[in-house]
Each structure stands twice: as structure tokens, then as C-alpha cells.
Protein backbone atom coordinates (compact mmCIF):
# COMPACT_ATOMS: atom_id res chain seq x y z
CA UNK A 1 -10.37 2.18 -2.45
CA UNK A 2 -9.16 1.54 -5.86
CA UNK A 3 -6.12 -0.57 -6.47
CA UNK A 4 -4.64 -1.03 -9.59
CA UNK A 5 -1.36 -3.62 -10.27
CA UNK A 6 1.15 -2.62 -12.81
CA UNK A 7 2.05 -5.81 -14.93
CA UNK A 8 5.30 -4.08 -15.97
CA UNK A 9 6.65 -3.50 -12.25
CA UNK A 10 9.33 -5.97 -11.70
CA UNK A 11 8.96 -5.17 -7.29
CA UNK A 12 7.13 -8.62 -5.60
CA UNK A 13 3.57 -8.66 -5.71
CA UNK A 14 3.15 -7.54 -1.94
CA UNK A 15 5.06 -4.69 -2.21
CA UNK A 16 3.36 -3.75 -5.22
CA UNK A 17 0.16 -4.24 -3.41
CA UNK A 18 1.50 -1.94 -0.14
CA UNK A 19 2.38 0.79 -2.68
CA UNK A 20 -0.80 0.56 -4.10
CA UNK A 21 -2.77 1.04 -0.99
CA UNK A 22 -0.12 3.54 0.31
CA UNK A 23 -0.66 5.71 -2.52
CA UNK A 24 -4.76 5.52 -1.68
CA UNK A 25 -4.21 6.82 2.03
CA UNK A 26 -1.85 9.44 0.62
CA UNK A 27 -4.14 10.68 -1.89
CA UNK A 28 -6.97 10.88 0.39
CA UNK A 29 -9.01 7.65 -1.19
CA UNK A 30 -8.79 6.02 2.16
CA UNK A 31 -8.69 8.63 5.00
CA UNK A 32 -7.91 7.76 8.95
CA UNK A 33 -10.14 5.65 10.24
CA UNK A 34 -11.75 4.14 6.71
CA UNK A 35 -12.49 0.14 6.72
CA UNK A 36 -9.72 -1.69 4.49
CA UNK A 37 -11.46 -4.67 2.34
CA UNK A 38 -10.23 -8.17 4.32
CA UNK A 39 -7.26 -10.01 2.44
CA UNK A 40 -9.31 -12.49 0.96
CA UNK A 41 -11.50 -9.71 -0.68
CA UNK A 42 -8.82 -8.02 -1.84
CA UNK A 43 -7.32 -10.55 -3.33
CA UNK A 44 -10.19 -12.04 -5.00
CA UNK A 45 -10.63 -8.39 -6.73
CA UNK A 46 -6.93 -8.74 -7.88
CA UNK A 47 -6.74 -12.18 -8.68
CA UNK A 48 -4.09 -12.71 -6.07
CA UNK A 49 -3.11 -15.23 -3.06
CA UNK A 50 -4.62 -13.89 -0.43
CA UNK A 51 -1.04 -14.71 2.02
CA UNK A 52 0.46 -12.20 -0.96
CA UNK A 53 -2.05 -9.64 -0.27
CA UNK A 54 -1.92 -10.14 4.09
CA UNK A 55 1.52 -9.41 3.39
CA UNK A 56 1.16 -6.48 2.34
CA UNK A 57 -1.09 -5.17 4.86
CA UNK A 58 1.12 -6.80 7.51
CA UNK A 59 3.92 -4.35 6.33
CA UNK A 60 1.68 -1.43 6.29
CA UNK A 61 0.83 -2.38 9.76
CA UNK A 62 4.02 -2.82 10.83
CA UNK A 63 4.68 0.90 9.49
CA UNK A 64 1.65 2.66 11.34
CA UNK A 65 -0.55 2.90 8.40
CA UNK A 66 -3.42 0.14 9.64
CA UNK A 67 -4.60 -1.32 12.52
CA UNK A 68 -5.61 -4.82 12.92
CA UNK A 69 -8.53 -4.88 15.55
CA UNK A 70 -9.92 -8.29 16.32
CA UNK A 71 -13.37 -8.53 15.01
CA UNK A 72 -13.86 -5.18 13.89
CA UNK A 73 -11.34 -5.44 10.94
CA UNK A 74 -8.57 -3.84 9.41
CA UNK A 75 -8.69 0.67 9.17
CA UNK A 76 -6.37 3.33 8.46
CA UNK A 77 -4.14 4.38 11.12
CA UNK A 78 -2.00 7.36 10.03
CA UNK A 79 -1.35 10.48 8.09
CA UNK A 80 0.37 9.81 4.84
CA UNK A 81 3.63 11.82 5.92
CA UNK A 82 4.57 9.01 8.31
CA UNK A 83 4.43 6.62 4.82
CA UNK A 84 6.39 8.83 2.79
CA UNK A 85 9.00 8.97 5.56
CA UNK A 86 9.21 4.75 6.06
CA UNK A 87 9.52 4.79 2.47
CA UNK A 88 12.24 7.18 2.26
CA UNK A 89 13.93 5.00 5.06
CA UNK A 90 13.76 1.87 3.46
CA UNK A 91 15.66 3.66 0.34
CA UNK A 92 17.59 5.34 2.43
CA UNK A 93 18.70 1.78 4.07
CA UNK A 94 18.56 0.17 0.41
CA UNK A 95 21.18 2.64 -0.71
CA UNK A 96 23.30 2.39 2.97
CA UNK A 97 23.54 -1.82 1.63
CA UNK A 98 24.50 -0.99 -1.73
CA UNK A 99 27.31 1.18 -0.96
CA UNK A 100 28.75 -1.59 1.42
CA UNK A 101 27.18 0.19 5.17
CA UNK A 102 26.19 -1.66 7.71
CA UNK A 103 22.87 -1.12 9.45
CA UNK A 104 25.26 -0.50 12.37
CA UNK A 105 27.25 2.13 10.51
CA UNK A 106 24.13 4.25 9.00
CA UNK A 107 22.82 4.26 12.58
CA UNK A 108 25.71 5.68 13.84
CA UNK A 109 25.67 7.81 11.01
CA UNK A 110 21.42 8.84 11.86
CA UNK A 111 22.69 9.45 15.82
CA UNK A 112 25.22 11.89 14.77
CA UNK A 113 22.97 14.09 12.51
């Protein structure tokens, strides 16, 4: 897996670094069930701290993309469609807080779709 950081992307490094990989499982460069690099490798290749880079793959985690497994290292989890829909519901909530909703409200709003 190939990941490449944008110098002109103004988004924190983690998130640049969760895109990145995102983009990989989505274009098939790391399939379900392929080994992720350890944080520290990773962010030796990118010339990053390697808390940034954990970061990242703690959010990707924390979306179903990878699974930590004690001793056996970090793989991919899931099929890119469940990516594109967390990102599309973190802009979706991103645009709910700058029109002045409440997490409360768009919820309400979600149930009653």
C-alpha cells in the first residue's frame, strides 16, 4: 500500500493519513484481510509521529475499516462502501453544525426519513 501526503492539504495530518489509506482499500490496493504496515513503519516511510499516524488508524478502526488483533497486527476489515458512507456522515454532520443543528436535531431529522 502506497500512501502519498499532499503538502497543499490544509486537513490535520491524521486525517490526511486516514484518507490516504481509505482511498487504498477503496481502490482495491489493500483488499479485506491485507496486513496494514505498524504505525511506527508507517510513519517512518512518511516522515511522521508515529501517535499522528496511530491516529489515523484508530479512526479507521473506529469506522470498521481495520482490525486491531493483539499480536497478529493491524488488517483490513471492510468493503469500501461502508467508508464512503462514514465519510458522507461526517459531512453530512459537518454541514448539520454549520447551519446551526444540533446532533440532537439531525438525529431526529435521520429517524424521521
Amino acid at each position: 500500500m502506497l500512501i502519498r501526503l499532499a503538502d497543499d492539504d490544509p486537513r490535520p495530518l491524521h486525517e490526511q493519513v486516514a484518507s490516504a489509506i481509505r482511498r487504498a482499500i477503496a481502490a482495491g490496493e489493500a483488499p479485506p484481510g491485507s496486513r496494514v504496515p505498524p504505525a511506527r513503519e508507517l510513519a517512518d516511510a512518511l516522515g511522521l509521529n508515529p501517535n499522528t499516524v496511530l491516529r489515523a488508524l484508530r479512526r479507521l478502526r473506529d469506522e470498521g475499516l481495520l482490525e486491531f488483533r493483539r499480536g497478529r497486527g493491524i488488517r483490513v476489515a471492510a468493503r469500501p462502501e461502508r467508508a464512503d458512507l462514514v465519510q458522507r456522515v461526517r459531512a453530512l454532520v459537518a454541514d448539520a453544525e454549520r447551519a446551526g443543528v444540533t446532533r440532537a436535531e439531525l438525529l431526529a431529522l435521520i429517524e424521521g426519513v
